[in-house]
N, C-alpha and C. Protein backbone atom coordinates (compact mmCIF):
# COMPACT_ATOMS: atom_id res chain seq x y z
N UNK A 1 -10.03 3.29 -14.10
CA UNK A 1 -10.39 3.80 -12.79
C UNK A 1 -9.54 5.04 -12.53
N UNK A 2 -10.02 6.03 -12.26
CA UNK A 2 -9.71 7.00 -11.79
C UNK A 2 -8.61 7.31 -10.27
N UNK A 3 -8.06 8.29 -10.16
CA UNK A 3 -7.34 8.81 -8.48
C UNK A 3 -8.26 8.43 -7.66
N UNK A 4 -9.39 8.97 -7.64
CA UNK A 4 -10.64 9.69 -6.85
C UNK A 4 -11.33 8.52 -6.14
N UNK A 5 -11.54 7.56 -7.50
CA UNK A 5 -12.31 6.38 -7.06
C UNK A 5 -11.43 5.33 -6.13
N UNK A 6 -9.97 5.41 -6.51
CA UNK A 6 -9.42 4.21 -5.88
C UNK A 6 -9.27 4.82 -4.36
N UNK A 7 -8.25 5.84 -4.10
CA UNK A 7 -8.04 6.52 -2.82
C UNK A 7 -7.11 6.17 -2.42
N UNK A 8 -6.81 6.24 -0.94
CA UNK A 8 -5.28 5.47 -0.55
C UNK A 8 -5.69 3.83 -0.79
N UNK A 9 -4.42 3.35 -1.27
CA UNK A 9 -3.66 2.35 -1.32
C UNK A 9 -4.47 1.40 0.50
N UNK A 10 -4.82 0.14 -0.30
CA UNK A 10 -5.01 -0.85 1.28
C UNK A 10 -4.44 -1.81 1.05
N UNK A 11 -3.80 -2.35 1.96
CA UNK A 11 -3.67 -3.45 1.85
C UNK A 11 -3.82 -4.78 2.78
N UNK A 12 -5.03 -4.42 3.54
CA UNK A 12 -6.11 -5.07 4.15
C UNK A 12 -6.46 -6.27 3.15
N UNK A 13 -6.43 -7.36 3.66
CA UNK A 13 -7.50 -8.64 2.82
C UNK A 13 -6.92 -9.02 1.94
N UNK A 14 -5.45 -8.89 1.75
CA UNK A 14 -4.71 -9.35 0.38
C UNK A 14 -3.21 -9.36 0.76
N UNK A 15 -2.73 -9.85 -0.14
CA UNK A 15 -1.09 -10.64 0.10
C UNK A 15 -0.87 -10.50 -1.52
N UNK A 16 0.34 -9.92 -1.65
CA UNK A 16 1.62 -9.74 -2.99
C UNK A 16 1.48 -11.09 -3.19
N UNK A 17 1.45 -11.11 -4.81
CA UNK A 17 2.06 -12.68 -5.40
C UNK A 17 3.40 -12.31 -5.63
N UNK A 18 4.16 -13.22 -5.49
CA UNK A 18 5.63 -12.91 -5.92
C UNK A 18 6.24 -11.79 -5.28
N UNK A 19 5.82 -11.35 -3.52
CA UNK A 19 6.54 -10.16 -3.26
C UNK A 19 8.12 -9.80 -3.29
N UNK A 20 8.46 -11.42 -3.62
CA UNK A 20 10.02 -11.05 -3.65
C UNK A 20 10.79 -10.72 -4.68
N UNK A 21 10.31 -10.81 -5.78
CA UNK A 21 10.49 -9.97 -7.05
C UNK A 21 9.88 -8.46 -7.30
N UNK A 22 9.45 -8.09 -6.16
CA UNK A 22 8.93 -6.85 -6.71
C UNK A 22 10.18 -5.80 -6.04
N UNK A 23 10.35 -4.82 -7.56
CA UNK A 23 11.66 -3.91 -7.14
C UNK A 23 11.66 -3.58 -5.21
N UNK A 24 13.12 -3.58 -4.94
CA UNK A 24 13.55 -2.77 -3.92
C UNK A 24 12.84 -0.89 -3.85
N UNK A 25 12.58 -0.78 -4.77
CA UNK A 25 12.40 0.36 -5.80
C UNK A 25 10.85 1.14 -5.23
N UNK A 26 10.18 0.12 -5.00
CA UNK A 26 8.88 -0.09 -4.81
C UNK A 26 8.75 -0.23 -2.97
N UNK A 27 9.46 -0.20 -2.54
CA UNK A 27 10.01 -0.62 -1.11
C UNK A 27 10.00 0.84 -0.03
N UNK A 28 9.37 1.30 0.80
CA UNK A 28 9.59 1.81 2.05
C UNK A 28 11.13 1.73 2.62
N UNK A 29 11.66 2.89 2.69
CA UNK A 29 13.15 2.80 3.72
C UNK A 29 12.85 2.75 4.96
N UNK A 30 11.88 2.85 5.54
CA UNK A 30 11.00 3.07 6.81
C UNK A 30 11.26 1.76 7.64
N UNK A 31 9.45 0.83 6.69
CA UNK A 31 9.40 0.21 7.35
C UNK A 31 9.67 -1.61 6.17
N UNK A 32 10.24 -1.08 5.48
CA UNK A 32 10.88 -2.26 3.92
C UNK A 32 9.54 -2.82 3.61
N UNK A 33 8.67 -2.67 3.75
CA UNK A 33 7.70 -3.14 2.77
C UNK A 33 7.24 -1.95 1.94
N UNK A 34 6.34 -2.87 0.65
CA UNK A 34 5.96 -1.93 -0.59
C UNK A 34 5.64 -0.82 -0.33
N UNK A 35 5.58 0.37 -0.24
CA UNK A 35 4.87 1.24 -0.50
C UNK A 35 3.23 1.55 -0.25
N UNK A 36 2.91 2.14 0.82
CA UNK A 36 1.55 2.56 1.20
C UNK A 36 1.07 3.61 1.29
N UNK A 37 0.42 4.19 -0.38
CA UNK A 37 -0.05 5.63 0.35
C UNK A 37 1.68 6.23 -0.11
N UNK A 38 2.44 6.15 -1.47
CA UNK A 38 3.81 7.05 -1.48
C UNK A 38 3.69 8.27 -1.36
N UNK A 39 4.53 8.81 -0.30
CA UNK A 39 4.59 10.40 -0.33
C UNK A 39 6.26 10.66 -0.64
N UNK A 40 6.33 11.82 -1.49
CA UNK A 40 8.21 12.08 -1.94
C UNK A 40 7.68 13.62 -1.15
N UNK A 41 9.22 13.60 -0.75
CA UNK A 41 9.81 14.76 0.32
C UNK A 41 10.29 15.94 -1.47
N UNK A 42 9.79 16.54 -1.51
CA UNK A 42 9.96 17.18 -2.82
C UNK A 42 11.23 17.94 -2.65
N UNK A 43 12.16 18.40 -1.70
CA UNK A 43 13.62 18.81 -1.79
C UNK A 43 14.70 17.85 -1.77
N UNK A 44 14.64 16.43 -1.70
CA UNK A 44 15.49 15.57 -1.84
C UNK A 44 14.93 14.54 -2.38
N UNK A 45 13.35 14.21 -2.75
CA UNK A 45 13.11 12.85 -4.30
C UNK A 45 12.85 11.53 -3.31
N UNK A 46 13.29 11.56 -2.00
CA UNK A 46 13.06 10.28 -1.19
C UNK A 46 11.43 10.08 -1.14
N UNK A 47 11.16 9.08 -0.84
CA UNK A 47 9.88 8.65 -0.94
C UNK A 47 9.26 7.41 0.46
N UNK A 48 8.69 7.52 0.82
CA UNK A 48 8.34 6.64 2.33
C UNK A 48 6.49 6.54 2.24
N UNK A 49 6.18 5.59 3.11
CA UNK A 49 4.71 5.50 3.02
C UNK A 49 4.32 6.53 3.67
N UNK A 50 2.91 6.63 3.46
CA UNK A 50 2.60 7.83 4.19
C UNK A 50 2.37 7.63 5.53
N UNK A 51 2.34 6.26 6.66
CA UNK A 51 1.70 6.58 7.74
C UNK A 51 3.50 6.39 8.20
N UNK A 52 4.30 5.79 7.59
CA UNK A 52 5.59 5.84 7.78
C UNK A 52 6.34 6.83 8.37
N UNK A 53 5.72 8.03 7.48
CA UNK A 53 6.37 9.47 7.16
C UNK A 53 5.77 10.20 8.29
N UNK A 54 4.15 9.68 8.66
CA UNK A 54 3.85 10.56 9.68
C UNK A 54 4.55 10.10 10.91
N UNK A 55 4.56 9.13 11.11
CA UNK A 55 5.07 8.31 12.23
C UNK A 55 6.76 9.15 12.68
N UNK A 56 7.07 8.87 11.82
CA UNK A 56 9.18 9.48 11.48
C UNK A 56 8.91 11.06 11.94
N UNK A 57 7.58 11.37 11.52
CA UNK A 57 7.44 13.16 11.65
C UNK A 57 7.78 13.44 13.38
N UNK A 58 6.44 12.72 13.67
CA UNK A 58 6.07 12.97 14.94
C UNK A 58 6.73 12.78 16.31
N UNK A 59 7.84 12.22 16.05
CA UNK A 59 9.25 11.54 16.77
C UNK A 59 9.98 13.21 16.81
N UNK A 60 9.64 14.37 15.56
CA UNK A 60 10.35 15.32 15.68
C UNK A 60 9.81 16.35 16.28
N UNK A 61 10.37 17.46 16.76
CA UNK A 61 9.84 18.63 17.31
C UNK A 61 10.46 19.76 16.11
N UNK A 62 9.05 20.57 16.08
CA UNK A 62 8.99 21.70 15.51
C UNK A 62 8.22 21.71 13.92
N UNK A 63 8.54 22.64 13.43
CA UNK A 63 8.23 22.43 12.21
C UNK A 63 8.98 21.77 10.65
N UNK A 64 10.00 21.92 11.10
CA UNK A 64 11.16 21.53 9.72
C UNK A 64 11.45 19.89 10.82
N UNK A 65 11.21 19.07 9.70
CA UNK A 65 11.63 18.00 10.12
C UNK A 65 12.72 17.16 9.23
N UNK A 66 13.72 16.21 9.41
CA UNK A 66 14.92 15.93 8.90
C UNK A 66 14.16 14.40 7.78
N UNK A 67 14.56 13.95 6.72
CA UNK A 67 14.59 13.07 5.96
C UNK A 67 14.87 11.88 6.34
N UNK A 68 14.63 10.91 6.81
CA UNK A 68 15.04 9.55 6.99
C UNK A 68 16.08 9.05 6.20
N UNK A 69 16.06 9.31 5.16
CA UNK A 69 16.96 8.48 4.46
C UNK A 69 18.46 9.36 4.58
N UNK A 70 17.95 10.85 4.11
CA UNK A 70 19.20 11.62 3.47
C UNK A 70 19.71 13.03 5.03
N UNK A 71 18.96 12.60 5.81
CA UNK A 71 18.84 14.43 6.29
C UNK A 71 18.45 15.70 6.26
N UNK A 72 17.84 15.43 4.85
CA UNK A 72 17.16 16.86 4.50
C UNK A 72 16.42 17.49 4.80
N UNK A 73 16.23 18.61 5.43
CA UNK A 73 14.92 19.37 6.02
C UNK A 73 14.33 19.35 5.14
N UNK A 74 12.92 19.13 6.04
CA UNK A 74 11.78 20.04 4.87
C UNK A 74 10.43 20.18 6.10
N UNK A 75 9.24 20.49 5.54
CA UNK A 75 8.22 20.99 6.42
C UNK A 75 7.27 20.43 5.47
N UNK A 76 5.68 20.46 5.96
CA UNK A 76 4.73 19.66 5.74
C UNK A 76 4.57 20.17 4.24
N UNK A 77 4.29 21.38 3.79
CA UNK A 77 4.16 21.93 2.34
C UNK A 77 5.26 21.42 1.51
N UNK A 78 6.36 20.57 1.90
CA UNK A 78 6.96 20.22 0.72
C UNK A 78 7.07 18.42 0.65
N UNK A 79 6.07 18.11 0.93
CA UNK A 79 5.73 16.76 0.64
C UNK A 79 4.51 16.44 -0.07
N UNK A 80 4.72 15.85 -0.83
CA UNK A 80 3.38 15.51 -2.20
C UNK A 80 3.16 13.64 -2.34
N UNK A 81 2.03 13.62 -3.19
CA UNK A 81 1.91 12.32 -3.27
C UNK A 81 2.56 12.22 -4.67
N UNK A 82 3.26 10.63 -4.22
CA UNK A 82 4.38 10.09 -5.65
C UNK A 82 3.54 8.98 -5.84
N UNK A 83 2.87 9.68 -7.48
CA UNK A 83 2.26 9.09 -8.32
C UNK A 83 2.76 7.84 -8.87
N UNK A 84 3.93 8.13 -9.11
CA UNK A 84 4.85 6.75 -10.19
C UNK A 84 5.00 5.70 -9.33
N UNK A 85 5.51 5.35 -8.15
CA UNK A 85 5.35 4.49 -7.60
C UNK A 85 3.94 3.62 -7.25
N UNK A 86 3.12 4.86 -6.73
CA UNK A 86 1.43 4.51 -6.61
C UNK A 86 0.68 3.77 -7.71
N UNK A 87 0.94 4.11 -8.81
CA UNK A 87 0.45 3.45 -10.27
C UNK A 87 0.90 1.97 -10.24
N UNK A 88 2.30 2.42 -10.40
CA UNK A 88 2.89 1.24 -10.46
C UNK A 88 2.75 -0.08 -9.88
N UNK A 89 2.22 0.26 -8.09
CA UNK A 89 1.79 -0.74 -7.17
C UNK A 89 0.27 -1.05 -7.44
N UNK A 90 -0.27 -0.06 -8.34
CA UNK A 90 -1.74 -0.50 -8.10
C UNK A 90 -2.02 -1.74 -8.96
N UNK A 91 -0.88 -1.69 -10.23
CA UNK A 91 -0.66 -2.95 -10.99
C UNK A 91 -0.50 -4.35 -10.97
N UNK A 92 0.15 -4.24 -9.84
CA UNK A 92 0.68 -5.46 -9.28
C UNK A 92 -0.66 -6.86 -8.77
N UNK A 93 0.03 -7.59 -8.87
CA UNK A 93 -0.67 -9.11 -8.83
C UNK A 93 -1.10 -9.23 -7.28
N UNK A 94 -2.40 -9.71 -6.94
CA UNK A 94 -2.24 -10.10 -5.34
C UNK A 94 -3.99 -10.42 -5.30
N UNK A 95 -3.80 -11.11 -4.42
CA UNK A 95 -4.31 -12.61 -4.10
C UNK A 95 -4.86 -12.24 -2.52
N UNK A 96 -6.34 -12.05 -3.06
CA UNK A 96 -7.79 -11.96 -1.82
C UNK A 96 -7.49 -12.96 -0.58
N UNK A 97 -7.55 -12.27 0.83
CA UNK A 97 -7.57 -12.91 2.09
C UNK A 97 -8.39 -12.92 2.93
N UNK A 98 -9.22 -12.11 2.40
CA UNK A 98 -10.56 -11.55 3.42
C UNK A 98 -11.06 -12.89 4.14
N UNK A 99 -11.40 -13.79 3.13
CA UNK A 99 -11.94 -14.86 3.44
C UNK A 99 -11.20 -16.51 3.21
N UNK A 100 -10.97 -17.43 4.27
CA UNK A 100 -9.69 -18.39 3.40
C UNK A 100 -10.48 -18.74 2.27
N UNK A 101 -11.84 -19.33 1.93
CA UNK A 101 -12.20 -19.68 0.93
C UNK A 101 -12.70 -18.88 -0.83
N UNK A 102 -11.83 -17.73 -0.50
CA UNK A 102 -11.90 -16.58 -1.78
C UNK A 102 -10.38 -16.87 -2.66
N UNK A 103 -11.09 -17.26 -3.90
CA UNK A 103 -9.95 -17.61 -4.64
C UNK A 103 -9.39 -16.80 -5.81
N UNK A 104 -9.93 -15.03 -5.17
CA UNK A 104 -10.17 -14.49 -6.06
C UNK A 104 -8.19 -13.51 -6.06
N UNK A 105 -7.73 -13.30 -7.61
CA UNK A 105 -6.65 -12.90 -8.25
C UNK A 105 -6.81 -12.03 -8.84
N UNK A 106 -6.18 -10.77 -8.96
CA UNK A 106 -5.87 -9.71 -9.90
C UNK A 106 -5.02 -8.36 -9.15
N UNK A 107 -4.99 -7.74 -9.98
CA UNK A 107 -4.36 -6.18 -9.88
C UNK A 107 -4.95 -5.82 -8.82
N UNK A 108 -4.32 -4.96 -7.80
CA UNK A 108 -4.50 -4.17 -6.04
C UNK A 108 -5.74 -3.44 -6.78
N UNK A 109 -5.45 -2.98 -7.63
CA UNK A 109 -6.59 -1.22 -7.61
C UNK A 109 -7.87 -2.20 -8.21
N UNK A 110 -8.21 -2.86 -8.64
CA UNK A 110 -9.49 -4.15 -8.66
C UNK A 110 -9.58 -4.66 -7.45
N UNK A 111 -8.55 -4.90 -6.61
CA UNK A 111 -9.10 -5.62 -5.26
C UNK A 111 -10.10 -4.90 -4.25
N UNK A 112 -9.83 -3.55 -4.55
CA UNK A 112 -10.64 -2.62 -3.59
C UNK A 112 -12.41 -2.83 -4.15
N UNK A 113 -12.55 -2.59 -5.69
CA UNK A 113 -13.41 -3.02 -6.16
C UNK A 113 -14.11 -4.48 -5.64
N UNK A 114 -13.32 -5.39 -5.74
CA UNK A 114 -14.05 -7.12 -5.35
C UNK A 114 -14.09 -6.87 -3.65
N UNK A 115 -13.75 -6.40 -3.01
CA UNK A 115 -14.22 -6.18 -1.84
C UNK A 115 -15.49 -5.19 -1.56
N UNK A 116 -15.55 -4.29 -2.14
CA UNK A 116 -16.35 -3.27 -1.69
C UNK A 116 -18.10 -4.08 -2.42
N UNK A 117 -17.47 -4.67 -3.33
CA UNK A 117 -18.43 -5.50 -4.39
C UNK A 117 -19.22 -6.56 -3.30
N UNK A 118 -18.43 -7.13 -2.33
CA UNK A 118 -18.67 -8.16 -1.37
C UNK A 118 -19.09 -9.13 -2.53
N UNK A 119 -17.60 -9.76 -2.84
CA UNK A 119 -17.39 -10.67 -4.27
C UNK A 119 -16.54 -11.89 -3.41
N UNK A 120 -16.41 -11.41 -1.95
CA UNK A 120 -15.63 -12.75 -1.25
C UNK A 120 -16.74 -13.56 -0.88
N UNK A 121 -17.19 -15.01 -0.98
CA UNK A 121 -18.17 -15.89 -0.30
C UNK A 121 -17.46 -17.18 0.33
N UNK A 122 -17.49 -17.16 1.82
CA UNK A 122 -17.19 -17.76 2.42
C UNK A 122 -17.77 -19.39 2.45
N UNK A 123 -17.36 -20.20 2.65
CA UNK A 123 -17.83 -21.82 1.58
C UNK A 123 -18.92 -21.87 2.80
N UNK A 124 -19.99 -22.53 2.38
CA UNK A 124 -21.42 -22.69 3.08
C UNK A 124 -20.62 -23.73 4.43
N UNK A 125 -20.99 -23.54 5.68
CA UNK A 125 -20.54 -24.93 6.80
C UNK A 125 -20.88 -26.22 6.35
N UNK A 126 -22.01 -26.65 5.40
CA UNK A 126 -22.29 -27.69 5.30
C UNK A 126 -21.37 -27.80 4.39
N UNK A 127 -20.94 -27.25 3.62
CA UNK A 127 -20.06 -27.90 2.03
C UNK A 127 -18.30 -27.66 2.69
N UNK A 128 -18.24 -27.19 3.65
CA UNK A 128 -16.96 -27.28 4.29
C UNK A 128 -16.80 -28.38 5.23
N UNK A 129 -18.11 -29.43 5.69
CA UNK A 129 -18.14 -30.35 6.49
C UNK A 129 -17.71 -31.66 5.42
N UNK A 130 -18.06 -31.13 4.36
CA UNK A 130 -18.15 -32.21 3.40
C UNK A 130 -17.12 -32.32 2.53
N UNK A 131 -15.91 -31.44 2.65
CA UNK A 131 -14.90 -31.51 1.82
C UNK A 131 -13.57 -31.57 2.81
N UNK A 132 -13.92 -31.78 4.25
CA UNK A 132 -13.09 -32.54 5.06
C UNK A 132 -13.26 -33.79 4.96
């Protein structure tokens, strides 16, 4: 699968297996969860989600705004999307919520796929009457 096809990062309808083993590394200074949408501040390498980053922006006035983590100025042209982290999360294990009765498992960047697929089927009322 391609950049193009996956798009930003969701994480709507799904839950991390094992989120507590997944690197610090992989982690928002923001808001401490994984990574959504990584954007790196390209004059100091820090990295924050992207609605994170807009959020932290918009708290500032003007155009040069300061780094969360480090202090560092920078302005909207020197922030890019960080690929290595993004890959990395699209790998990861996690487990369909859309529906309680979807028992469906795999890699984030497939989950967008089994959703868009409408691959979740909610258990018929009669066969949920019957397995109480």
């Amino acid at each position: 699968m391609n950049e193009n096809q996956l798009g930003d990062l969701s994480y709507q309808n799904m839950k991390f297996l094992n989120e507590e083993n997944i690197s610090k590394f992989l982690h928002c200074p923001i808001c401490k969860k994984i990574f959504n949408n990584p954007k790196r501040l390209l004059l100091c390498g820090d990295t924050f989600c992207e609605k994170c980053l807009q959020v932290n922006d918009s708290k500032k006035k003007g155009d040069v705004k300061k780094c969360f983590a480090c202090g560092q100025t920078y302005n909207q042209q020197q922030i890019q999307d960080d690929l290595i982290p993004k890959k990395i999360i699209e790998d990861i294990k996690v487990q369909c919520t859309r529906t309680k009765d979807c028992q469906w498992v795999g890699i984030l960047q497939e989950h967008k796929i089994h959703i868009q697929n409408n691959e979740c089927v909610e258990q018929p009322e009669q066969e949920k009457k019957q397995s109480e």
